[in-house]
N, C-alpha and C. Protein backbone atom coordinates (compact mmCIF):
# COMPACT_ATOMS: atom_id res chain seq x y z
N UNK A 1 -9.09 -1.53 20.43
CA UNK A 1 -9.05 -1.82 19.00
C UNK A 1 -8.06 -2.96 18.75
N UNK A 2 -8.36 -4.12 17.63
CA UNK A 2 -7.90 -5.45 17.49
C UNK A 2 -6.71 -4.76 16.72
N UNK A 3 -5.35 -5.13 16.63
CA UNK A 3 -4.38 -4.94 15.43
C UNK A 3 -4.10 -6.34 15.41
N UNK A 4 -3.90 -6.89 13.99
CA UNK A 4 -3.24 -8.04 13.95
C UNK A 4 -1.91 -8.33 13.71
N UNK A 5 -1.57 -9.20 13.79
CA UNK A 5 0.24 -9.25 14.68
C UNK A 5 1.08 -8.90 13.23
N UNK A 6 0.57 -9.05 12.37
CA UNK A 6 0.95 -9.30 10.84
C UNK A 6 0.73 -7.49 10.78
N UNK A 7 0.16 -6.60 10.98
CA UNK A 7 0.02 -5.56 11.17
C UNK A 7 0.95 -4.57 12.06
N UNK A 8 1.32 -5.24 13.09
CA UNK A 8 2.50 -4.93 14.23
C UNK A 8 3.77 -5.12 13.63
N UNK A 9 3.78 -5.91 12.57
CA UNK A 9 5.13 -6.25 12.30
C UNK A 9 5.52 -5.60 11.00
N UNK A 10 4.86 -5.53 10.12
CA UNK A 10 4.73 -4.56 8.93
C UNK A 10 4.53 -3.30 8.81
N UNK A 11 4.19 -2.94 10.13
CA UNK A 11 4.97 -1.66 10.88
C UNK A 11 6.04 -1.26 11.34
N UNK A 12 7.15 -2.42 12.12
CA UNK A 12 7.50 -2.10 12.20
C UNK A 12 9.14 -1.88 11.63
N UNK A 13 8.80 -3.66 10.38
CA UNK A 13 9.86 -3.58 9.54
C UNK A 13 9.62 -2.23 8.64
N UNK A 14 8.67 -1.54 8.76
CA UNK A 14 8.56 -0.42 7.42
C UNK A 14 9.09 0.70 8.04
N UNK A 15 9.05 0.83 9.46
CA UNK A 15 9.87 1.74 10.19
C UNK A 15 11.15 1.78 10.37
N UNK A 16 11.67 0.36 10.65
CA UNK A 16 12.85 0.47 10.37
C UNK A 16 13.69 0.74 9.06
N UNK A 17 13.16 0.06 8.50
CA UNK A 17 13.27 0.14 7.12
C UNK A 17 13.28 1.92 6.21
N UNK A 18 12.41 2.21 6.73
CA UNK A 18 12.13 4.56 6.44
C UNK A 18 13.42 4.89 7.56
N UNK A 19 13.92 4.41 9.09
CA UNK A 19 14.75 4.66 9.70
C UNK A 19 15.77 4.63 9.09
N UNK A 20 16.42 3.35 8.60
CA UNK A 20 17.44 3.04 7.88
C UNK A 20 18.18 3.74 6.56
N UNK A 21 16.56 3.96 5.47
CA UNK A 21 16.53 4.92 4.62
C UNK A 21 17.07 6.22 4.81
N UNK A 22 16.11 6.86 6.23
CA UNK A 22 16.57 8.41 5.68
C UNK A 22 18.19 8.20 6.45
N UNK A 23 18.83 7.84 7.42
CA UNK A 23 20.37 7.54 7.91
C UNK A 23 20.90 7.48 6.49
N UNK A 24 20.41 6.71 5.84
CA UNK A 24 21.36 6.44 4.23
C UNK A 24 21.14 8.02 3.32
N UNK A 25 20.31 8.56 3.36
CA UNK A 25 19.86 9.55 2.32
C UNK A 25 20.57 10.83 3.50
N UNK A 26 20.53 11.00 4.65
CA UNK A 26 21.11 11.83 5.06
C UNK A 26 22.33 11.79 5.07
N UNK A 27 23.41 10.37 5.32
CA UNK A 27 25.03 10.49 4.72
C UNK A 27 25.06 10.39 3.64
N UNK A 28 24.29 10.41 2.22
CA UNK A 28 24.39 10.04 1.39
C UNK A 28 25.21 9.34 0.71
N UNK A 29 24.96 7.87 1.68
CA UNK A 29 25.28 6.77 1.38
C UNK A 29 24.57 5.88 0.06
N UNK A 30 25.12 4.85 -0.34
CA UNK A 30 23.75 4.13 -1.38
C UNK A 30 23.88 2.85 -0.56
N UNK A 31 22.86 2.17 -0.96
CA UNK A 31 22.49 0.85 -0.14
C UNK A 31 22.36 -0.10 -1.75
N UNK A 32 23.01 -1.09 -1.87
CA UNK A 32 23.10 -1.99 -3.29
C UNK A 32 22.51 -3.02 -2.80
N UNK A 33 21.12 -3.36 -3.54
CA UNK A 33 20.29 -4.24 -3.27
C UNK A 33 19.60 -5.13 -4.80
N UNK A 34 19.73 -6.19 -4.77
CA UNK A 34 18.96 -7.10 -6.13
C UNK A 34 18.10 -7.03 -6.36
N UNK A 35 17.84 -6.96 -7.64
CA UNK A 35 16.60 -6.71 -8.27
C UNK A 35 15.85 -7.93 -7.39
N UNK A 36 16.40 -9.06 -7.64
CA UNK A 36 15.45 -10.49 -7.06
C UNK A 36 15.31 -10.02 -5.42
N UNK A 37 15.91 -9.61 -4.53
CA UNK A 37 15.67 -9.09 -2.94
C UNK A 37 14.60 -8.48 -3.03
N UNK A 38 14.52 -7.79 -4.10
CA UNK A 38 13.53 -6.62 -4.01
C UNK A 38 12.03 -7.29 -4.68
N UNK A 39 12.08 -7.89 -5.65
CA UNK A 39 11.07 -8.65 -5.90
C UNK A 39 10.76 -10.03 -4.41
N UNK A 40 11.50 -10.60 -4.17
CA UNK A 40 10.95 -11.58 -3.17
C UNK A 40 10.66 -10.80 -1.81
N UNK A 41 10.88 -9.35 -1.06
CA UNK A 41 10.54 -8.64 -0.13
C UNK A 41 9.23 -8.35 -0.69
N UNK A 42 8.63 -7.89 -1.98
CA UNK A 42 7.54 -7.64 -2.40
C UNK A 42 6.83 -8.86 -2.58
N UNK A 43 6.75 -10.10 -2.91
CA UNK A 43 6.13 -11.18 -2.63
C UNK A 43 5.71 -11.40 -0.93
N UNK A 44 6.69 -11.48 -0.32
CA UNK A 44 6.42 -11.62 1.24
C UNK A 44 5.18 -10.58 2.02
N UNK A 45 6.04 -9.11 1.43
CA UNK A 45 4.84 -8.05 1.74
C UNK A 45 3.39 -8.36 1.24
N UNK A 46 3.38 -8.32 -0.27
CA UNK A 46 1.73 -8.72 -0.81
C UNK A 46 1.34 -10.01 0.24
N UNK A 47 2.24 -11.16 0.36
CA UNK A 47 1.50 -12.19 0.94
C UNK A 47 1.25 -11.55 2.53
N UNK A 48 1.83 -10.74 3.01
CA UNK A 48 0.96 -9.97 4.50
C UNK A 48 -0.12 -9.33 4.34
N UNK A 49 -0.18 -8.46 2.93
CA UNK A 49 -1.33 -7.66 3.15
C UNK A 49 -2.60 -8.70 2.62
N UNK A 50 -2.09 -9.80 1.74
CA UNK A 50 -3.46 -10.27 1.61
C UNK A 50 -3.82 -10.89 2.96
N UNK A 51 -3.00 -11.65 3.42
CA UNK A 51 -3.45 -12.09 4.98
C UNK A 51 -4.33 -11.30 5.59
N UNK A 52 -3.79 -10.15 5.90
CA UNK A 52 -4.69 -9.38 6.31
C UNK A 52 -5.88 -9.15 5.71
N UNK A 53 -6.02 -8.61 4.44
CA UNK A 53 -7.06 -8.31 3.72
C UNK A 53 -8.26 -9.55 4.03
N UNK A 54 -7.77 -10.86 3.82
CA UNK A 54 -8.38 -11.76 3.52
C UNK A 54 -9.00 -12.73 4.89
N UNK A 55 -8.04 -12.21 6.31
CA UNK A 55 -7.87 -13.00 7.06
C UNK A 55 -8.78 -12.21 8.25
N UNK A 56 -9.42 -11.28 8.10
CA UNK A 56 -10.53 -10.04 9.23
C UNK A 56 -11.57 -11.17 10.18
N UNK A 57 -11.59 -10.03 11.40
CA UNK A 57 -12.35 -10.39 12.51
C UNK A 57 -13.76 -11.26 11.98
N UNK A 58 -13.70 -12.31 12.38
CA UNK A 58 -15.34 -13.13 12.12
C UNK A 58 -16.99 -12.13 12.51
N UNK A 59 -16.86 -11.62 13.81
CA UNK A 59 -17.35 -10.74 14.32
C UNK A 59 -17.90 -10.11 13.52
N UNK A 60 -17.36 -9.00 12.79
CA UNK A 60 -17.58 -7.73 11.69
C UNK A 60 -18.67 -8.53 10.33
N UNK A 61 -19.79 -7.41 10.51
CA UNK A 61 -20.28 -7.72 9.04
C UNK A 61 -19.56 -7.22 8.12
N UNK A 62 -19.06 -8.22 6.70
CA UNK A 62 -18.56 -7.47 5.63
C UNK A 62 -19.65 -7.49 4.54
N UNK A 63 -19.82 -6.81 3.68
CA UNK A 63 -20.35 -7.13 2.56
C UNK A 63 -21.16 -5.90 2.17
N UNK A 64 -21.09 -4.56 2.72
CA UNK A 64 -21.27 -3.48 2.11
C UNK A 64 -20.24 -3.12 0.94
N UNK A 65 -20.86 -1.72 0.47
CA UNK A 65 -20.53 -1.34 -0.65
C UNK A 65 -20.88 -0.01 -0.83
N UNK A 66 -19.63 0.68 -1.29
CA UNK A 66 -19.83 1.92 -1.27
C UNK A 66 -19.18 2.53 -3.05
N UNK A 67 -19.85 2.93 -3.96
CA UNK A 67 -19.99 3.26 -4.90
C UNK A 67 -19.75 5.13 -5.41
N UNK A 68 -19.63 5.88 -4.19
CA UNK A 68 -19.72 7.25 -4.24
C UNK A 68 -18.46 7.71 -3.78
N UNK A 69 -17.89 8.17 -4.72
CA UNK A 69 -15.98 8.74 -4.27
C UNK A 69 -16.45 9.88 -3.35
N UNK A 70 -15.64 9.84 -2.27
CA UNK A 70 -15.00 10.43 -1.72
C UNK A 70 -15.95 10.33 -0.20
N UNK A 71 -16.84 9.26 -0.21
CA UNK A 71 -18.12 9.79 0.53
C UNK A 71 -17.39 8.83 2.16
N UNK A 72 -16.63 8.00 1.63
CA UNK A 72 -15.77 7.30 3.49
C UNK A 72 -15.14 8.06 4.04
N UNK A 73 -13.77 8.90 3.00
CA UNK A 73 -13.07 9.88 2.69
C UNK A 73 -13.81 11.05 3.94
N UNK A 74 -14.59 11.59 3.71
CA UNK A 74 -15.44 12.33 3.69
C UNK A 74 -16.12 12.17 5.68
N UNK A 75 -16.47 10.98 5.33
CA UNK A 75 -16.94 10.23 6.83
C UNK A 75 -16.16 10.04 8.26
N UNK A 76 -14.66 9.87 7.75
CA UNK A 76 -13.74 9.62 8.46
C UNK A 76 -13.04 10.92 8.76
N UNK A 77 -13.37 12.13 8.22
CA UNK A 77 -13.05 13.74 8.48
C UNK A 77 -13.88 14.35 9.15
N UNK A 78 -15.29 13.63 9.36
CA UNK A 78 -16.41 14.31 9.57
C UNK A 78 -16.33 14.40 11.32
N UNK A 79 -15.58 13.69 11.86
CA UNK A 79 -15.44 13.68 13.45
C UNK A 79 -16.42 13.39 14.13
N UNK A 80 -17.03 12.07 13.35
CA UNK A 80 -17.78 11.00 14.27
C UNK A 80 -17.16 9.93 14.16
N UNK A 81 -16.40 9.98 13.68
CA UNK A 81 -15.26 8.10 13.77
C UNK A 81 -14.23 8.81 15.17
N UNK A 82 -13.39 7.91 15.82
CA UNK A 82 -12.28 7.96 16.86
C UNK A 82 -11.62 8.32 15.96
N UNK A 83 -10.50 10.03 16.01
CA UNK A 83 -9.82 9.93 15.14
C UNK A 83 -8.65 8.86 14.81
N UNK A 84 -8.15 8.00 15.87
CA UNK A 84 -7.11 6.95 15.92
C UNK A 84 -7.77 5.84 14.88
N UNK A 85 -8.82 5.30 14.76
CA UNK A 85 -9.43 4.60 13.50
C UNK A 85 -9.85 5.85 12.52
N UNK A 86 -9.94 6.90 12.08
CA UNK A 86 -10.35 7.85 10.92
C UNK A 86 -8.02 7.54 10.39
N UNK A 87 -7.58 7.95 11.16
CA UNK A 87 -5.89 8.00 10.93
C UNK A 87 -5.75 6.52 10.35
N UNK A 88 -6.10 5.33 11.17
CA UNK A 88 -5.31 4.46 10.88
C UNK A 88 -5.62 3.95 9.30
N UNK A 89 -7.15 4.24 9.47
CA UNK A 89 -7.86 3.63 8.06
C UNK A 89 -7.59 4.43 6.92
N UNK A 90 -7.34 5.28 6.86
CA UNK A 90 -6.64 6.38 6.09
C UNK A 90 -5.20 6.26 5.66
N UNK A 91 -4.86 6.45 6.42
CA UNK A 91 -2.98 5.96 6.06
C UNK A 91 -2.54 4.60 5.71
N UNK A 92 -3.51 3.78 6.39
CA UNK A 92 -3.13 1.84 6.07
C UNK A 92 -3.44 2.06 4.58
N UNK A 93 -4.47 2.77 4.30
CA UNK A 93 -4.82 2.71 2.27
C UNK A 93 -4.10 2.93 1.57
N UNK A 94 -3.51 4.34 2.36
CA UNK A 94 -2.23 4.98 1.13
C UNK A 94 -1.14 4.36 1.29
N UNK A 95 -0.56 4.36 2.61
CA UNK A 95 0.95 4.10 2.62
C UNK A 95 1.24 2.73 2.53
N UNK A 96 0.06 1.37 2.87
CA UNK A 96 0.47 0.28 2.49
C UNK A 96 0.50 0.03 0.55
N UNK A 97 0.45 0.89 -0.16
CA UNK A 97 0.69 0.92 -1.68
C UNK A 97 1.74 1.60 -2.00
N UNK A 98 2.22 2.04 -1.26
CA UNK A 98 3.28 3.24 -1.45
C UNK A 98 4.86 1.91 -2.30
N UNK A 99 4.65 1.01 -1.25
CA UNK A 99 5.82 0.24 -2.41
C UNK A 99 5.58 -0.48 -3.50
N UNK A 100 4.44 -0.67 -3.98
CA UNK A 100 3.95 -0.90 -5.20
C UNK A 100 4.50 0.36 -6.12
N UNK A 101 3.68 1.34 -5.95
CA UNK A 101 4.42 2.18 -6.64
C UNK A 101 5.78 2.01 -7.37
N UNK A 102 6.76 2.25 -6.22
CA UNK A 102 7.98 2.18 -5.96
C UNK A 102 8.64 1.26 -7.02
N UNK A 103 7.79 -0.19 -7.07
CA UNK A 103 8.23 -1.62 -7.72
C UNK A 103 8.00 -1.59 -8.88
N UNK A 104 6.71 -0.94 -9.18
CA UNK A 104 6.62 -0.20 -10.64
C UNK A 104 7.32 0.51 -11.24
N UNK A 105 7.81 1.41 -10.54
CA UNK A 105 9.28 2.23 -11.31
C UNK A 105 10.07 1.60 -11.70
N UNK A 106 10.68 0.87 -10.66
CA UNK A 106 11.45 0.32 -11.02
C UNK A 106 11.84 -0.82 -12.34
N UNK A 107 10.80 -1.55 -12.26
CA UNK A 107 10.16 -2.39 -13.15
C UNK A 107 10.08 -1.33 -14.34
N UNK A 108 9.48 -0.60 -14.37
CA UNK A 108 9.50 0.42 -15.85
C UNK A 108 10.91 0.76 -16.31
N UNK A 109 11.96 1.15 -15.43
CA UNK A 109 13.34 1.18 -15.69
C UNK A 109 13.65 0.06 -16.32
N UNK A 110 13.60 -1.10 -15.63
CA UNK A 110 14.16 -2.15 -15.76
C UNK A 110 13.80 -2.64 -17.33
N UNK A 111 12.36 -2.71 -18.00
CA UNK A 111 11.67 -3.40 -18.78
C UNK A 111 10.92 -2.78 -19.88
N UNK A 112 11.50 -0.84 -19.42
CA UNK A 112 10.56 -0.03 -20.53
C UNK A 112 9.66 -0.15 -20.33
N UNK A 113 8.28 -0.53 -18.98
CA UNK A 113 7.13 0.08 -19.21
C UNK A 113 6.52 1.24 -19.85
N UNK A 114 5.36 0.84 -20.07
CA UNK A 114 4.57 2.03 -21.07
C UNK A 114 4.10 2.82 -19.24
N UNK A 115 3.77 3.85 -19.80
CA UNK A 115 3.31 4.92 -18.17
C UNK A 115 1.27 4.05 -18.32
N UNK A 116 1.06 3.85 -19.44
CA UNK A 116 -0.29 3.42 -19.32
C UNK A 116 -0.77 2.07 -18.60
N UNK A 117 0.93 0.99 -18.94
CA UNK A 117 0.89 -0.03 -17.98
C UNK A 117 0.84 0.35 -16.86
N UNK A 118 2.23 1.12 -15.89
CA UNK A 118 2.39 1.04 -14.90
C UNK A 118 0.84 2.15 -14.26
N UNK A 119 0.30 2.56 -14.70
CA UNK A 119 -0.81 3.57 -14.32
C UNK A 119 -2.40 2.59 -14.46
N UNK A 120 -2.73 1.46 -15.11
CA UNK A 120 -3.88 0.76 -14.91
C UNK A 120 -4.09 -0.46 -14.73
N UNK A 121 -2.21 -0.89 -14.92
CA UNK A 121 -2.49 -2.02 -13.99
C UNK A 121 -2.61 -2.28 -12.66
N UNK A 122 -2.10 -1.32 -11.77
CA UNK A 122 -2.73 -1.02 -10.21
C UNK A 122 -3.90 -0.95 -10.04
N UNK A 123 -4.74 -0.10 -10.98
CA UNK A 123 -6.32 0.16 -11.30
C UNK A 123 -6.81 -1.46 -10.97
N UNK A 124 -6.39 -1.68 -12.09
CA UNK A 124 -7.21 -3.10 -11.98
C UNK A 124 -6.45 -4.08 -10.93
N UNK A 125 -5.63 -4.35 -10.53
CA UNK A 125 -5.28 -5.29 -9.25
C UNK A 125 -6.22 -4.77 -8.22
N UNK A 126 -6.05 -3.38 -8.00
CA UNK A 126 -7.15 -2.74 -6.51
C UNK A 126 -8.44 -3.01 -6.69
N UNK A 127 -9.12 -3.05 -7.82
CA UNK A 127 -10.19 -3.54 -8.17
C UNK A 127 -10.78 -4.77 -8.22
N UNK A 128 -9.49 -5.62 -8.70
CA UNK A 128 -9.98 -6.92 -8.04
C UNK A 128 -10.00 -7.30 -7.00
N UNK A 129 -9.07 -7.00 -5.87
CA UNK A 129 -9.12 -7.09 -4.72
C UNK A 129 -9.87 -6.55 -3.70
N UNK A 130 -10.46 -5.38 -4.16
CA UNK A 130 -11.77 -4.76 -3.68
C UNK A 130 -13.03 -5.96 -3.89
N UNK A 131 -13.49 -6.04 -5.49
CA UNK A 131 -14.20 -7.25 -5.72
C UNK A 131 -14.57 -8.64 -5.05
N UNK A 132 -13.00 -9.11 -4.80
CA UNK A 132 -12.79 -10.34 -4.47
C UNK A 132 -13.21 -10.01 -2.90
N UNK A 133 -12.82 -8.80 -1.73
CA UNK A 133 -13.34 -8.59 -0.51
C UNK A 133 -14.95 -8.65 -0.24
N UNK A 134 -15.07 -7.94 -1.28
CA UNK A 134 -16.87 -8.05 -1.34
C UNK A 134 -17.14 -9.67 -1.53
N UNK A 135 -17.04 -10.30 -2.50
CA UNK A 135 -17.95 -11.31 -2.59
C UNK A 135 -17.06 -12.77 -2.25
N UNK A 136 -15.92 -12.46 -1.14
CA UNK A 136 -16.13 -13.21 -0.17
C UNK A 136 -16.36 -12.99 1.03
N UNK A 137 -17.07 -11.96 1.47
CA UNK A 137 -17.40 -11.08 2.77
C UNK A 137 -16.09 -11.34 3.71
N UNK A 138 -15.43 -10.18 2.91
CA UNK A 138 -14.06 -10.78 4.17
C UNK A 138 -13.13 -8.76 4.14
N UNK A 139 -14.65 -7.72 3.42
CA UNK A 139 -14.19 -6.89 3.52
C UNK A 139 -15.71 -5.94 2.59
N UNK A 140 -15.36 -4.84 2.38
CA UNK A 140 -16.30 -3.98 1.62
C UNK A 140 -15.38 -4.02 0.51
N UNK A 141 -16.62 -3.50 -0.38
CA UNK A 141 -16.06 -2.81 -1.67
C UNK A 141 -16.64 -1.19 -1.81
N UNK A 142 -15.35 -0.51 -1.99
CA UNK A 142 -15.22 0.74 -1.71
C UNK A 142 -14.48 1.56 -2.21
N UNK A 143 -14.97 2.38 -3.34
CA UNK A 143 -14.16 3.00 -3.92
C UNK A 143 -13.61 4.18 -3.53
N UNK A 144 -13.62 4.60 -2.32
CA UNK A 144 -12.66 5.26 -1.90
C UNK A 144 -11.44 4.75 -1.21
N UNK A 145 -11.24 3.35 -0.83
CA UNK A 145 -10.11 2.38 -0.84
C UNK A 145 -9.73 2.24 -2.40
N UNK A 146 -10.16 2.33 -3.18
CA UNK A 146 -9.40 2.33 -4.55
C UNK A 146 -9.02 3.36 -4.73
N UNK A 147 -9.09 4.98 -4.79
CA UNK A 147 -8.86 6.09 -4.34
C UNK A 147 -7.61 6.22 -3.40
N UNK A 148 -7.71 5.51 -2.56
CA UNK A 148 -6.68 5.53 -0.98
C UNK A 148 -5.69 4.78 -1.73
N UNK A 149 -5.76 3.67 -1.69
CA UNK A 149 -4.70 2.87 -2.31
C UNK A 149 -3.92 3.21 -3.57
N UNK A 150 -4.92 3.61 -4.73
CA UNK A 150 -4.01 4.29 -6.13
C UNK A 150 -3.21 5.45 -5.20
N UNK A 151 -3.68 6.69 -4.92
CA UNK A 151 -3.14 7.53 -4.34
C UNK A 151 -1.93 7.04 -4.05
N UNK A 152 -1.45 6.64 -2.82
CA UNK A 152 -0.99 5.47 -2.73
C UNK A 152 0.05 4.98 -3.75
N UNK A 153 -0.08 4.21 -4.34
CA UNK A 153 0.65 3.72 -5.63
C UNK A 153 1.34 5.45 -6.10
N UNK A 154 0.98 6.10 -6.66
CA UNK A 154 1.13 7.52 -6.64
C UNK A 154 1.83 8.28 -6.14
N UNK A 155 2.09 8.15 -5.42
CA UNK A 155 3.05 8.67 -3.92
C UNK A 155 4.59 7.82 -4.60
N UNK A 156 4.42 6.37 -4.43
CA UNK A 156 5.38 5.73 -4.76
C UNK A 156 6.27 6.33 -5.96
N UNK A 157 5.62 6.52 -6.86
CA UNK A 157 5.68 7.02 -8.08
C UNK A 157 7.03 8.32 -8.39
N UNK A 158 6.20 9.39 -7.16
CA UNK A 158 6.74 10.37 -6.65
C UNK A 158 7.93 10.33 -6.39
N UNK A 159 7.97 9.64 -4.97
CA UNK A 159 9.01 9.56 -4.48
C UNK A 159 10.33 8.81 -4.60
N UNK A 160 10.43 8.05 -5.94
CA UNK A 160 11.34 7.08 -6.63
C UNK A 160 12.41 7.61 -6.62
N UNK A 161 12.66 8.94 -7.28
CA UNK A 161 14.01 9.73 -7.37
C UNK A 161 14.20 9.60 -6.31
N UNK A 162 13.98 9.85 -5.16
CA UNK A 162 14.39 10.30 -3.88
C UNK A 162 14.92 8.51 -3.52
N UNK A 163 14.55 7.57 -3.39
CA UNK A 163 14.11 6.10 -3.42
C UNK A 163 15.68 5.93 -4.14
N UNK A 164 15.86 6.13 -5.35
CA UNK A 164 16.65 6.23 -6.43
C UNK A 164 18.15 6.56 -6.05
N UNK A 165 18.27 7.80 -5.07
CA UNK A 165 19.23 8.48 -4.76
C UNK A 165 20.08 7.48 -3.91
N UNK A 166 18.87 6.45 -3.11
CA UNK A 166 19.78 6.13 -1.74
C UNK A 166 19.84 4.56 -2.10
N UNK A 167 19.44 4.27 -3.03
CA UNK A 167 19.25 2.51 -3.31
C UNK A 167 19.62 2.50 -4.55
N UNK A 168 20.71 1.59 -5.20
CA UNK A 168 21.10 1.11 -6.18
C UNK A 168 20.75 -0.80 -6.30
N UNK A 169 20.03 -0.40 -7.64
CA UNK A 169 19.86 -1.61 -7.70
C UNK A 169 20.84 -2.24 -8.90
N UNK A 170 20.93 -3.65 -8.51
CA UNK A 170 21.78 -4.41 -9.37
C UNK A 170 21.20 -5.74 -10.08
């Protein structure tokens, strides 16, 4: 199976990075970080995942479309995929949104978001970017990747307090 290097590495800064975290949340230490660090780490990240998103094997037909929730979901449990691609494709959905989330909170702290902003404007970014995969065949459109990914965003959401405890922002 192909991983791309941009994939290897956004693994493994996110590992270190959850390493680093729970060391801080277990001495309960805080880590003081800028609002602007934190916005330009989230520029850098989006510009990896679109790479990726945008940048897939020539090889692969893209340009399906899947319209029925839960039915990939569903496909990738069913134990005819390798579970190592059912795992990876599964978790790359959720947990690469997980700091969106996160940036949204924060941003809502920061700026008074409404919960209806921070809750459909993800909607619609995943949607366009689903869109935009389809009709430049450089991916499917699939609404259980919109599913995976909000989820995803969601999680972030969640886990902010906790996020909150060990990171002060300034």
């Amino acid at each position: 199976m192909y991983l791309h290097e941009v994939v290897i590495l956004v693994i493994w800064i996110g590992i270190t990075l959850l390493v680093y975290f729970i060391v801080c949340f277990v001495r309960n230490e805080k880590m003081v970080v800028s609002l602007y660090i934190i916005f330009l780490l989230l520029i850098v990240y989006s510009a990896s995942l679109g790479l990726l998103l945008f940048n897939r094997p020539t090889e692969q037909y893209y340009g399906n479309f899947n319209l029925i929730p839960f039915s990939t979901i569903q496909f990738y449990f069913s134990g005819k995929v390798n579970p190592f691609i059912s795992f990876y494709n599964l978790a790359a959905n959720v947990c690469l949104t997980i700091p969106f989330g996160l940036f949204l909170m924060i941003r809502r702290e920061k700026h008074n978001l409404s919960v209806l902003n921070i809750i459909f404007s993800p909607l619609i970014f995943i949607s366009i970017i689903e869109v935009l995969q389809y009709f430049s065949h450089r991916g499917n459109l699939d609404i259980d990747d919109l599913i995976l990914n909000f989820t995803g965003v969601l999680i972030g959401f969640l886990i902010y307090p906790v996020f909150k405890r060990v990171v002060q922002i300034k």
